[in-house]
PDB file of N, CA and C in Angstrom:
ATOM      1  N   UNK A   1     -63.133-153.172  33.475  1.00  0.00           N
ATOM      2  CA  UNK A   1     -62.436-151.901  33.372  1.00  0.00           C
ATOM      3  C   UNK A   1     -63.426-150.729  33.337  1.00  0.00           C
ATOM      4  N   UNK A   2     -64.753-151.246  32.715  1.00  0.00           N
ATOM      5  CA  UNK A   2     -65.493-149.958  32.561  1.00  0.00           C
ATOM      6  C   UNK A   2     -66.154-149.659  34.177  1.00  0.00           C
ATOM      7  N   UNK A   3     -65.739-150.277  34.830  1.00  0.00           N
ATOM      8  CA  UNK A   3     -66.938-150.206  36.531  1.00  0.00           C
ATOM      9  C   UNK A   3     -65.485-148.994  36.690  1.00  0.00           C
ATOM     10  N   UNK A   4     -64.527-149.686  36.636  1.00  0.00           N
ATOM     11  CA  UNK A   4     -63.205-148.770  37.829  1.00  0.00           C
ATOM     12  C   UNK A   4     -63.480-147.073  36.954  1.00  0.00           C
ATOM     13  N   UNK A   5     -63.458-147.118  35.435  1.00  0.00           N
ATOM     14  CA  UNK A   5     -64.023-145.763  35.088  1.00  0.00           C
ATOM     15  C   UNK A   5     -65.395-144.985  35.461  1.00  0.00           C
ATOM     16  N   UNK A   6     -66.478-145.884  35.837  1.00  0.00           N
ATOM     17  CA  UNK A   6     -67.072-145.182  36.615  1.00  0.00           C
ATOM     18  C   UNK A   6     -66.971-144.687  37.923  1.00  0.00           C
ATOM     19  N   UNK A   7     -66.243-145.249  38.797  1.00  0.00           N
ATOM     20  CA  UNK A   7     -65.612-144.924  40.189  1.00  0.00           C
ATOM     21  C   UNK A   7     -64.785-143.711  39.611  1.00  0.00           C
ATOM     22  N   UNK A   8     -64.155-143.834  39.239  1.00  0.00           N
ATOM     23  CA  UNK A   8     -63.192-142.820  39.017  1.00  0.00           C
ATOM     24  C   UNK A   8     -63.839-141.390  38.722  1.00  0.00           C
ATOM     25  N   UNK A   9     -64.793-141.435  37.508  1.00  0.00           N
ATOM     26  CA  UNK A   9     -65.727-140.461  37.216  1.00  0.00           C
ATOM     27  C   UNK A   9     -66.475-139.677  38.065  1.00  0.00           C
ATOM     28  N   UNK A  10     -66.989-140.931  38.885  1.00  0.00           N
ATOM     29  CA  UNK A  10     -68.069-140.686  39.873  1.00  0.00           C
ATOM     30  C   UNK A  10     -67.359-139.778  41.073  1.00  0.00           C
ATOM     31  N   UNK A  11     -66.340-140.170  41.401  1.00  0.00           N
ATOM     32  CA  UNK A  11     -65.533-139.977  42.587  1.00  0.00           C
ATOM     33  C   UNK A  11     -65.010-138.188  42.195  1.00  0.00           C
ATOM     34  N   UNK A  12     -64.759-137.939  40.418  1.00  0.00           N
ATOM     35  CA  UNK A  12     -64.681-136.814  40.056  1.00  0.00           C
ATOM     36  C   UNK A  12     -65.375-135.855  40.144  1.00  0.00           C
ATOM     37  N   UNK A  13     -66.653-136.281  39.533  1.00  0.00           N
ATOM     38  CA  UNK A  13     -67.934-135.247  39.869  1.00  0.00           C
ATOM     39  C   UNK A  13     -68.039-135.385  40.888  1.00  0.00           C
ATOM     40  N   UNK A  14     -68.019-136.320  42.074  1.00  0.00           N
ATOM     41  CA  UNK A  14     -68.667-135.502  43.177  1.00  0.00           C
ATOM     42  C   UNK A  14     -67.518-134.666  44.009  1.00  0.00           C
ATOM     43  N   UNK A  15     -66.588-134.871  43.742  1.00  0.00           N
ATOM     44  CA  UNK A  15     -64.653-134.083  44.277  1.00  0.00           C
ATOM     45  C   UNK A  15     -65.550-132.422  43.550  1.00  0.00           C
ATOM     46  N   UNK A  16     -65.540-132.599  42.385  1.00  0.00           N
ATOM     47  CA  UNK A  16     -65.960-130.805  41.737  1.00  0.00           C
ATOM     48  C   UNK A  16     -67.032-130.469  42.032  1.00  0.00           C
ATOM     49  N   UNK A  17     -68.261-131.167  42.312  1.00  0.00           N
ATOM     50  CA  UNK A  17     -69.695-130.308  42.996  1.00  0.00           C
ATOM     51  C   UNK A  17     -68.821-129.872  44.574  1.00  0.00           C
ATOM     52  N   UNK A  18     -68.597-130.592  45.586  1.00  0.00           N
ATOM     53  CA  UNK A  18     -68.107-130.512  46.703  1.00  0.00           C
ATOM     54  C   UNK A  18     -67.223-128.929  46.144  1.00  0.00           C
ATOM     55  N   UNK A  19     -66.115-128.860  45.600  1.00  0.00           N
ATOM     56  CA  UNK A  19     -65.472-127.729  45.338  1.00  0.00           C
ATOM     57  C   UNK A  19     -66.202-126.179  44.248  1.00  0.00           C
ATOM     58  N   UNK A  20     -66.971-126.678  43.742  1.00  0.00           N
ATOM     59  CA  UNK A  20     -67.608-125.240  43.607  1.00  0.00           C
ATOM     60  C   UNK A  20     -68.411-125.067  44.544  1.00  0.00           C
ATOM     61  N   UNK A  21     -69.207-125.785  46.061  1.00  0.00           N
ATOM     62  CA  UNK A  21     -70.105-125.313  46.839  1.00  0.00           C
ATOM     63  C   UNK A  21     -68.635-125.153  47.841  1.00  0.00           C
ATOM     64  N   UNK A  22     -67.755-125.511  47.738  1.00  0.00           N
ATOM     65  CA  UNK A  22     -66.767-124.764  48.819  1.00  0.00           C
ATOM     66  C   UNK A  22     -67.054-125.722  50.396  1.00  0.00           C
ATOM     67  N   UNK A  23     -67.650-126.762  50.020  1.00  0.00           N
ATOM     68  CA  UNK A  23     -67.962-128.004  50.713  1.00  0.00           C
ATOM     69  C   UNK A  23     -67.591-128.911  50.560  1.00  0.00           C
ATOM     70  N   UNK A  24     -66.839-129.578  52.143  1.00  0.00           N
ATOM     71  CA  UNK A  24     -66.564-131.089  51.998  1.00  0.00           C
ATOM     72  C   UNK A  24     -68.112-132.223  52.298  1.00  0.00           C
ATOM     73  N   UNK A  25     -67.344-133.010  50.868  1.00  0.00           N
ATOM     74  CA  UNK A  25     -68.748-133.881  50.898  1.00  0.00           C
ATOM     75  C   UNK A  25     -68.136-135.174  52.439  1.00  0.00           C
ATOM     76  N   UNK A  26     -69.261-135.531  52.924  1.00  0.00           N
ATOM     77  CA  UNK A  26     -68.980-136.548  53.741  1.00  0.00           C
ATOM     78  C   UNK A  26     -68.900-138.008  53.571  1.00  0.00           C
ATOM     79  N   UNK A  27     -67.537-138.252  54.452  1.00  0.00           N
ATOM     80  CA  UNK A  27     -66.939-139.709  53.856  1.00  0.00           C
ATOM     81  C   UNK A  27     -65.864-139.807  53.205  1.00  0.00           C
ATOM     82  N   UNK A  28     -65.138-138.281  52.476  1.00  0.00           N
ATOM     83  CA  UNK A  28     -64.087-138.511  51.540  1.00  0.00           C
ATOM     84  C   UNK A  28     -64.141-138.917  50.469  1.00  0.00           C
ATOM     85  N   UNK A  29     -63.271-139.836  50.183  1.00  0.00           N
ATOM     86  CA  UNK A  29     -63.438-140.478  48.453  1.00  0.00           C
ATOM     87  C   UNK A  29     -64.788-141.425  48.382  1.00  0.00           C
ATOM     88  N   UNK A  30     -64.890-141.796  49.825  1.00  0.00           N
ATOM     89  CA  UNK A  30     -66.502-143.008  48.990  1.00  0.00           C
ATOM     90  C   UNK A  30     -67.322-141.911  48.862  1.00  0.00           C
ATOM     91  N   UNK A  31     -67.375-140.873  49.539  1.00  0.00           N
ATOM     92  CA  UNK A  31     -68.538-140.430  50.051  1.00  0.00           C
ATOM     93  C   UNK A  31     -68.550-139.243  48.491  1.00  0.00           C
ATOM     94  N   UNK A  32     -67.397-138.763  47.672  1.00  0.00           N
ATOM     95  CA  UNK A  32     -67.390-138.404  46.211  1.00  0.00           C
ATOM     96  C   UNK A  32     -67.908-139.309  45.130  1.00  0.00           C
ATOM     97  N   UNK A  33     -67.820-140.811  45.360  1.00  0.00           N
ATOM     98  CA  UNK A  33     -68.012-141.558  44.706  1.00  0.00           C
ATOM     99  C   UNK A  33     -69.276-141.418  44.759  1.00  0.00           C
ATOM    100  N   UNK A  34     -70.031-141.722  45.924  1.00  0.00           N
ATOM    101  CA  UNK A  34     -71.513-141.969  46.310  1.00  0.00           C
ATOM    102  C   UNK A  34     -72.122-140.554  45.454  1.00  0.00           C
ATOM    103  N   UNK A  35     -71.683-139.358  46.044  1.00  0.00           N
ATOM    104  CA  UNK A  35     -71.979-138.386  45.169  1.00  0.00           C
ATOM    105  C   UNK A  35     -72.038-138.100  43.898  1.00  0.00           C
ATOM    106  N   UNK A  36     -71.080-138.624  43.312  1.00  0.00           N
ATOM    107  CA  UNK A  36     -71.160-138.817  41.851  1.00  0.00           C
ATOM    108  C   UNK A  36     -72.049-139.435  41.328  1.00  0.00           C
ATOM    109  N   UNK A  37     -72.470-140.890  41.782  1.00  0.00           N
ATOM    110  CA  UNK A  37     -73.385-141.986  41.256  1.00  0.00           C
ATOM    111  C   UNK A  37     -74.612-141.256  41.632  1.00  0.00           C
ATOM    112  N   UNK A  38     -75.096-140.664  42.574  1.00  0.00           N
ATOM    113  CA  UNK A  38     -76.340-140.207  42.531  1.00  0.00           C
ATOM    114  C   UNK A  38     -76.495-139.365  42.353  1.00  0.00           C
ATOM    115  N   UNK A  39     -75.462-138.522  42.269  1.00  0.00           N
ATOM    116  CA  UNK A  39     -75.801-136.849  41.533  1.00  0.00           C
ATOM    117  C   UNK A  39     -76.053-136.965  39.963  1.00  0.00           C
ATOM    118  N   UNK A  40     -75.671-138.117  39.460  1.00  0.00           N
ATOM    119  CA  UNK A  40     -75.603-138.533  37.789  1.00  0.00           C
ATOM    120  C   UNK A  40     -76.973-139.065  37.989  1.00  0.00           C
ATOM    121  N   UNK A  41     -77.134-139.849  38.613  1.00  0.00           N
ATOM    122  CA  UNK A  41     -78.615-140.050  38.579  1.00  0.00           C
ATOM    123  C   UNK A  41     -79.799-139.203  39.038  1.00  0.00           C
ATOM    124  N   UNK A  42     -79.755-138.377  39.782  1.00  0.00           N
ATOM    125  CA  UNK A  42     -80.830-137.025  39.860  1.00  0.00           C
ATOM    126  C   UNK A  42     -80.595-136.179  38.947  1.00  0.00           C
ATOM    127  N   UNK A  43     -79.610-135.968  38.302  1.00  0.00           N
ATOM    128  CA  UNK A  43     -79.651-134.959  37.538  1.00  0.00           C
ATOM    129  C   UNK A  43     -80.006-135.349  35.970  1.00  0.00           C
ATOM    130  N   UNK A  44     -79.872-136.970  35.856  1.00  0.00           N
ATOM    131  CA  UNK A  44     -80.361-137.348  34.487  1.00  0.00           C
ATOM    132  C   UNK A  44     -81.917-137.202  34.530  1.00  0.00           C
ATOM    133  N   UNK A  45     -82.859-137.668  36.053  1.00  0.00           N
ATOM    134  CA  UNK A  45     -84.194-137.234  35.815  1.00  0.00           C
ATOM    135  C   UNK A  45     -84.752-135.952  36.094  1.00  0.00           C
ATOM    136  N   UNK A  46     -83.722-135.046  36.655  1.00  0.00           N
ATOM    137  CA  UNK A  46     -83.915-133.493  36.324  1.00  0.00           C
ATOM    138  C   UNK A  46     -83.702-132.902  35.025  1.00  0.00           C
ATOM    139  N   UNK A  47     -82.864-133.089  34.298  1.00  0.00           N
ATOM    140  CA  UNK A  47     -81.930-132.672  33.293  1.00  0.00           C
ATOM    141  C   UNK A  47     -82.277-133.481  32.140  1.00  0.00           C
ATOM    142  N   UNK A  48     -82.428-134.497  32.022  1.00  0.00           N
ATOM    143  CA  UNK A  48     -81.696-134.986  31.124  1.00  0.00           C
ATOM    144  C   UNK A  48     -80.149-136.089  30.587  1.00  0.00           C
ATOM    145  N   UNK A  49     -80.020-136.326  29.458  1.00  0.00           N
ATOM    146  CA  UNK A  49     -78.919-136.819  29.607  1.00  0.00           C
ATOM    147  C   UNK A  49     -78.164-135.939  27.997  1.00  0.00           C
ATOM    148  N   UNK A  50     -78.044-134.694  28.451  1.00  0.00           N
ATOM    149  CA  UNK A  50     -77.203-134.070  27.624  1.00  0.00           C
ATOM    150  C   UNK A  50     -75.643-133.606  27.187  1.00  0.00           C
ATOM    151  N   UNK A  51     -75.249-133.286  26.450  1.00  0.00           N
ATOM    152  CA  UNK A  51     -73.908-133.013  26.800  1.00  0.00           C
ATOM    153  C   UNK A  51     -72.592-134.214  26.568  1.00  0.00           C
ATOM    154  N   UNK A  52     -71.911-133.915  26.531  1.00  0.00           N
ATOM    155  CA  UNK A  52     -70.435-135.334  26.491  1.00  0.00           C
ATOM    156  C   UNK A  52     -70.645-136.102  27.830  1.00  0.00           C
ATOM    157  N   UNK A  53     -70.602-137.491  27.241  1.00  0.00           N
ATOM    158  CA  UNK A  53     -70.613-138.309  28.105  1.00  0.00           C
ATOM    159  C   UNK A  53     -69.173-139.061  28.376  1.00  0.00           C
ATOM    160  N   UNK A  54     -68.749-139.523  29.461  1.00  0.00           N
ATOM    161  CA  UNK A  54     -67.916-139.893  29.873  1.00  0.00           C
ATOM    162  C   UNK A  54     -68.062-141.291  30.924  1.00  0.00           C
ATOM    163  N   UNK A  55     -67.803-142.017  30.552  1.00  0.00           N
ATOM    164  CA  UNK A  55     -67.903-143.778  31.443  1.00  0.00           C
ATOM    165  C   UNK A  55     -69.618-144.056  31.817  1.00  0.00           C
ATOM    166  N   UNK A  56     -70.417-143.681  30.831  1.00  0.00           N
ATOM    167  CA  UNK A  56     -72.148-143.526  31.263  1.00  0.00           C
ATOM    168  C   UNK A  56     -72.325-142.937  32.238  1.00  0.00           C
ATOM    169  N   UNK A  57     -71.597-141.526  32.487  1.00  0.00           N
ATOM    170  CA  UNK A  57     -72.290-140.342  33.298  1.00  0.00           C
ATOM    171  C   UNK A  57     -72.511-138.822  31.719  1.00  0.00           C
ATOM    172  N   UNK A  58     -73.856-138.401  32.163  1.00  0.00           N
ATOM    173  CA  UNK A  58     -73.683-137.025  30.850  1.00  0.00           C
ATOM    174  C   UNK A  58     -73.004-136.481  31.608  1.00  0.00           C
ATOM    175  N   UNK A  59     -72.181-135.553  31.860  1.00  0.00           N
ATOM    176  CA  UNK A  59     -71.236-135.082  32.438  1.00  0.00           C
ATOM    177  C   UNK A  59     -71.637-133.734  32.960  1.00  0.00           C
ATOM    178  N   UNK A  60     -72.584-133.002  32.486  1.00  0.00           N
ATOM    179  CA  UNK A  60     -73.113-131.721  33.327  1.00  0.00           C
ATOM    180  C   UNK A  60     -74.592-131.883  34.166  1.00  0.00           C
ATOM    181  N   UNK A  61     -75.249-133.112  33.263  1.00  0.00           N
ATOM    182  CA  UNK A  61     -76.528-133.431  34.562  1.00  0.00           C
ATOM    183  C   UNK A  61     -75.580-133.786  35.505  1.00  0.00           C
ATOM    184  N   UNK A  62     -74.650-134.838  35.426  1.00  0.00           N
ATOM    185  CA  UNK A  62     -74.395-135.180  36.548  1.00  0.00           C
ATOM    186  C   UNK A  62     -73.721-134.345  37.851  1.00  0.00           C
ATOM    187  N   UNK A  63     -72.766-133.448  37.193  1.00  0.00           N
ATOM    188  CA  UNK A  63     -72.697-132.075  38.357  1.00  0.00           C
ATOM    189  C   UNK A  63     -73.340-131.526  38.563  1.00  0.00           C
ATOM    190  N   UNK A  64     -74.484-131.098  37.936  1.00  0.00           N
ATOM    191  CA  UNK A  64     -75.515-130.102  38.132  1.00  0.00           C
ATOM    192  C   UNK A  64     -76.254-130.685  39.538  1.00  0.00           C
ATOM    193  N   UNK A  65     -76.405-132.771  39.192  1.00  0.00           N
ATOM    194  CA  UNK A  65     -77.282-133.427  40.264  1.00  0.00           C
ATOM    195  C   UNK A  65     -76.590-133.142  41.354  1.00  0.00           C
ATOM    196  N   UNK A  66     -75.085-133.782  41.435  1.00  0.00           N
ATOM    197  CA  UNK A  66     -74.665-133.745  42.590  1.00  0.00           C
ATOM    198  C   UNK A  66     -74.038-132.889  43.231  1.00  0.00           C
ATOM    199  N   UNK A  67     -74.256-131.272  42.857  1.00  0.00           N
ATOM    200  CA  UNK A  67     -74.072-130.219  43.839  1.00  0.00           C
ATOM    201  C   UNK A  67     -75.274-129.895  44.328  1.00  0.00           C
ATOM    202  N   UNK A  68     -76.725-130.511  43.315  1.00  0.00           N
ATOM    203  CA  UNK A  68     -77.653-130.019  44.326  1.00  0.00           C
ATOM    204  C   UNK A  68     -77.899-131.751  45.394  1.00  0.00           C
ATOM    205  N   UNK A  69     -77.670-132.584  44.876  1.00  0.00           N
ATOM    206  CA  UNK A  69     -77.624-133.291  46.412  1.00  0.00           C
ATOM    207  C   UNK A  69     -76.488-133.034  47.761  1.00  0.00           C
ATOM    208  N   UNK A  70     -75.346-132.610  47.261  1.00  0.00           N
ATOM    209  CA  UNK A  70     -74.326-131.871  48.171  1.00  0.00           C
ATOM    210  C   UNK A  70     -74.927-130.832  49.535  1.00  0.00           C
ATOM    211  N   UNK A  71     -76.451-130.111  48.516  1.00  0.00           N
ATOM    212  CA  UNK A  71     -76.864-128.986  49.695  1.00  0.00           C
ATOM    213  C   UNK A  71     -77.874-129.868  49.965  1.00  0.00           C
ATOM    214  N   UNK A  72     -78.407-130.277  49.617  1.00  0.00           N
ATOM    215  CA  UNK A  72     -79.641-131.314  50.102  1.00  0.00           C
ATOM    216  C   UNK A  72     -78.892-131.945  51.659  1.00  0.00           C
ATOM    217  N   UNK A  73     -77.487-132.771  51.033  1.00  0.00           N
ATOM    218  CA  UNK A  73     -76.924-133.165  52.585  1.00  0.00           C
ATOM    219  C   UNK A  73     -76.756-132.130  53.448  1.00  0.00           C
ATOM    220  N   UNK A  74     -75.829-131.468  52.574  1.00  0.00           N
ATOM    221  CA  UNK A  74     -75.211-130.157  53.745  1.00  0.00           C
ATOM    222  C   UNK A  74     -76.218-129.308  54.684  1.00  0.00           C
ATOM    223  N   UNK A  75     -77.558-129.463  54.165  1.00  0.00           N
ATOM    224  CA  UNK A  75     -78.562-128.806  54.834  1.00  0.00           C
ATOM    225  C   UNK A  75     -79.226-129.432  55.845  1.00  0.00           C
ATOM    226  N   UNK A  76     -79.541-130.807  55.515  1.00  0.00           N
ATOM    227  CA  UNK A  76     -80.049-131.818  56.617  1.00  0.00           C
ATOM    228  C   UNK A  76     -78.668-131.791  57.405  1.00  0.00           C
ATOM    229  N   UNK A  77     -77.476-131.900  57.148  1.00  0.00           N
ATOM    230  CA  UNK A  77     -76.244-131.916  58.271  1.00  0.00           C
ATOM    231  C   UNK A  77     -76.768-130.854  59.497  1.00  0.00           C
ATOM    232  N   UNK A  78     -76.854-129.535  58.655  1.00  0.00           N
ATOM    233  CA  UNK A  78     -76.900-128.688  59.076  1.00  0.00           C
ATOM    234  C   UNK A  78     -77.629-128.286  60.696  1.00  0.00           C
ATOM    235  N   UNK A  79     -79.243-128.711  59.822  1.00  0.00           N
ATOM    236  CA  UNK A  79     -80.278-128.806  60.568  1.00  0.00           C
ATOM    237  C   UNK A  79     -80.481-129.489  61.557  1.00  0.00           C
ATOM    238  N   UNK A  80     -79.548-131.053  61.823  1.00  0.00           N
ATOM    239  CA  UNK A  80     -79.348-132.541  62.533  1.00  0.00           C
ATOM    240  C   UNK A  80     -78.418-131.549  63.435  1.00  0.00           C
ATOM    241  N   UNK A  81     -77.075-130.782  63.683  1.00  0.00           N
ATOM    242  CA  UNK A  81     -76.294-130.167  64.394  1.00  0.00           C
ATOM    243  C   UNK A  81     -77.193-129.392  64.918  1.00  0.00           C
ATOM    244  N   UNK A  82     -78.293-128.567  64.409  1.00  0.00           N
ATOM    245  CA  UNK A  82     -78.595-127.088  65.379  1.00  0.00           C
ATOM    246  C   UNK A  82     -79.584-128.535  65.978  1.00  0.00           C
ATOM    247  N   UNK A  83     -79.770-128.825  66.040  1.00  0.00           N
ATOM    248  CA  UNK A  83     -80.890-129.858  66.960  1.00  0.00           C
ATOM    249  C   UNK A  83     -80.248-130.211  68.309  1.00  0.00           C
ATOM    250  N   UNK A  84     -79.159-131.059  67.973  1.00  0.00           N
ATOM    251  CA  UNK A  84     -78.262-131.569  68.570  1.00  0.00           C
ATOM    252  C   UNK A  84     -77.832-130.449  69.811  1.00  0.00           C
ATOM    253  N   UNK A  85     -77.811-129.213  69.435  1.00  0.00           N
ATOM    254  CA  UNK A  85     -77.452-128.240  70.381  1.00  0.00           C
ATOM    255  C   UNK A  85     -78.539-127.972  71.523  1.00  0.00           C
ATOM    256  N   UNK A  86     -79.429-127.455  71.097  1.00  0.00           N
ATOM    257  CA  UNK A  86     -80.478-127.215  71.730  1.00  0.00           C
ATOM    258  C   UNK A  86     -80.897-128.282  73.084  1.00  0.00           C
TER     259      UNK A  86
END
């Protein structure tokens, strides 16, 4: 039961980084999930693990991580398209 609360979590934080950058993350729900799990994990070795925790994510490293991996993608997306044009 505790894995499906981390999916769920995971799939949360990365649904709310995606919506305060006003960006869809890629993939949909895995691709929130994926975001979540590694935005919780960059942001615990940026950050810390402060704050209320919820299903073993701290709950603000982990948004904090995964809106900045959100532009990390969104930027390599970015950069992979203007290529593509040229």
């Amino acid at each position: 039961m505790e894995f499906l609360w981390s999916l769920i979590i995971g799939g949360i934080i990365g649904w709310l980084a995606g919506l305060i950058l006003g960006r869809d993350v890629p993939g949909g729900i895995i691709g929130n999930i994926i975001a979540g799990f590694i935005g919780a994990w960059l942001g615990g070795l940026i950050f810390g693990d402060w704050g209320p925790s919820i299903a073993g994510f701290a709950i603000f490293p982990a948004l904090l991580g995964a809106i900045i991996l959100i532009l990390i993608v969104s930027f390599i997306m970015k950069s992979l398209r203007g290529r593509n044009r040229r």
